[in-house]
C-alpha atoms as a PDB file:
ATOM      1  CA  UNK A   1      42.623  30.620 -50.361  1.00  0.00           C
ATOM      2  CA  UNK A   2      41.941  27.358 -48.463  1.00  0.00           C
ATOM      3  CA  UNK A   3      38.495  26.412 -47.111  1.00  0.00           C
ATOM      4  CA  UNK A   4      38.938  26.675 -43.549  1.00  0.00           C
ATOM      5  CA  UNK A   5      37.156  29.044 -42.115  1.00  0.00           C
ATOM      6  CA  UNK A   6      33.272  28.974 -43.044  1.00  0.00           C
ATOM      7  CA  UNK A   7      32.465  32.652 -43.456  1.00  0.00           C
ATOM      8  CA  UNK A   8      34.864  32.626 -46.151  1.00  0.00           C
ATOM      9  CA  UNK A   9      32.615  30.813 -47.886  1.00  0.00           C
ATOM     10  CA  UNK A  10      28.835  31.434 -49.814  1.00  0.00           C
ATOM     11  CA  UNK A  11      26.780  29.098 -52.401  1.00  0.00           C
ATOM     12  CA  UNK A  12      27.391  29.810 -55.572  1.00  0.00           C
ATOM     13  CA  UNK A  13      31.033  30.337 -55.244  1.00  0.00           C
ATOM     14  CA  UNK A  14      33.423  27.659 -57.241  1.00  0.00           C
ATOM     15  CA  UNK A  15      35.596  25.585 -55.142  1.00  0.00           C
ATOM     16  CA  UNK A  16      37.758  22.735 -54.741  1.00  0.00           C
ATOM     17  CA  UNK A  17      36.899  19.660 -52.804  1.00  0.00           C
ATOM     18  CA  UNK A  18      38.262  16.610 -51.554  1.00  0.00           C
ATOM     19  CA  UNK A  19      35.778  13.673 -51.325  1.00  0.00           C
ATOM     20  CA  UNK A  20      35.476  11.559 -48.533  1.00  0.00           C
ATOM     21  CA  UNK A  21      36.901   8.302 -51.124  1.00  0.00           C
ATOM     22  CA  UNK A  22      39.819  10.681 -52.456  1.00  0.00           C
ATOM     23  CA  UNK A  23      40.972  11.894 -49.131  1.00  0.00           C
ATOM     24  CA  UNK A  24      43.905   9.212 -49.289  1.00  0.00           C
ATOM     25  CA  UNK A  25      44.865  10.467 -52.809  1.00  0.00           C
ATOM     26  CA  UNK A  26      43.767  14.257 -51.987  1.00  0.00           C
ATOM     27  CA  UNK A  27      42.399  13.579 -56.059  1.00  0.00           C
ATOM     28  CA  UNK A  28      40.611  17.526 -55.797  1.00  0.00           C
ATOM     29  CA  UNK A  29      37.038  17.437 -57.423  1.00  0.00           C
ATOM     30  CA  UNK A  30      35.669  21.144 -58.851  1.00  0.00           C
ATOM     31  CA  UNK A  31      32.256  22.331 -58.326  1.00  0.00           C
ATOM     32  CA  UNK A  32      29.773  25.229 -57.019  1.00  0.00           C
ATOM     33  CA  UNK A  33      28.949  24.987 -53.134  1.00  0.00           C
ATOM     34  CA  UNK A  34      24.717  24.756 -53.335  1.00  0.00           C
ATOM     35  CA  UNK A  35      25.442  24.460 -48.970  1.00  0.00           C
ATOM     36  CA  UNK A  36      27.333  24.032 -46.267  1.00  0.00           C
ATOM     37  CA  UNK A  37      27.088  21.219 -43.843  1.00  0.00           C
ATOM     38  CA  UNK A  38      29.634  22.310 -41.012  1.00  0.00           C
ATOM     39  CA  UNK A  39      28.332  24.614 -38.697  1.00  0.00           C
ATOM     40  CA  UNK A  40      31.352  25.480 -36.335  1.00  0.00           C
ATOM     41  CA  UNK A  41      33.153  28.883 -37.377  1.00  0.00           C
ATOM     42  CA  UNK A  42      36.445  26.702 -38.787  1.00  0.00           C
ATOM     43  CA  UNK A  43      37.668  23.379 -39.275  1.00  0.00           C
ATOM     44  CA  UNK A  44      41.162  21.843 -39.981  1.00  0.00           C
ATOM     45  CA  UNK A  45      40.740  19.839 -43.039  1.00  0.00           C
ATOM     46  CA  UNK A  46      37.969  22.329 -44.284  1.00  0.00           C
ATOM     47  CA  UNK A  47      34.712  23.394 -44.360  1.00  0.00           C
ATOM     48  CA  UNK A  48      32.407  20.191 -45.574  1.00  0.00           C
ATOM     49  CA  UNK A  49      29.730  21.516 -48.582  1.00  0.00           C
ATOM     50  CA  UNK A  50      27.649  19.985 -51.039  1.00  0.00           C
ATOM     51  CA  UNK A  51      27.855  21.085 -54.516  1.00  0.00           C
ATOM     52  CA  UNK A  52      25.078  21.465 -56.761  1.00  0.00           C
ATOM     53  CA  UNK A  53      25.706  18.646 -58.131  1.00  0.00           C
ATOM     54  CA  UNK A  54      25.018  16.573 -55.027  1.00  0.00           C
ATOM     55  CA  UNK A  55      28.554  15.548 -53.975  1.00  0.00           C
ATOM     56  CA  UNK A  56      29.621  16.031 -50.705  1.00  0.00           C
ATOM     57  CA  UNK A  57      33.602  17.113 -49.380  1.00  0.00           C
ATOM     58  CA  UNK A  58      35.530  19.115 -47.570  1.00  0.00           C
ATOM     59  CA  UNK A  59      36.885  22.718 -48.974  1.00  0.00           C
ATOM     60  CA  UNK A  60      40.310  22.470 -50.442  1.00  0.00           C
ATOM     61  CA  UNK A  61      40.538  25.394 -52.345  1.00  0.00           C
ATOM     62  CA  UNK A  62      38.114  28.397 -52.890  1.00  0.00           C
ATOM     63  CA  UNK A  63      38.715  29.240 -56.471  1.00  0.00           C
ATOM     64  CA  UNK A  64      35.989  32.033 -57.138  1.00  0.00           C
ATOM     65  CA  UNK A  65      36.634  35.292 -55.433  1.00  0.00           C
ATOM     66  CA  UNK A  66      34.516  36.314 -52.645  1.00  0.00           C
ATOM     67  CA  UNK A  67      31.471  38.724 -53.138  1.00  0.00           C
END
């Protein structure tokens, strides 16, 4: 499932994530959303989160499944 469309996607749920540095290589980094920072409903290259661990991207992939 991609990360387009922001009710598609919760904290706590493992994704996928392209940071902003690795968007030339598309070089995916893996971690749990703690929120999301785009408020419209969807966006083209993805829903932009930060992870728990404090890194910031845009959705790639959602790799949990939804709850």
């Amino acid at each position: 499932m991609n990360g387009q469309v922001r009710n598609q996607i919760k904290p706590g749920m493992e994704v996928n994530i392209v940071l902003k540095q690795d968007q030339r290589t598309g070089k995916l980094t893996k971690g749990t959303v703690k929120d999301l920072l785009t408020n419209s409903p969807n966006h083209p290259h993805g829903i932009k989160v930060r992870l728990s661990d404090g890194q910031v991207g845009r959705v790639k992939e959602i790799l949990s499944p939804q709850s």
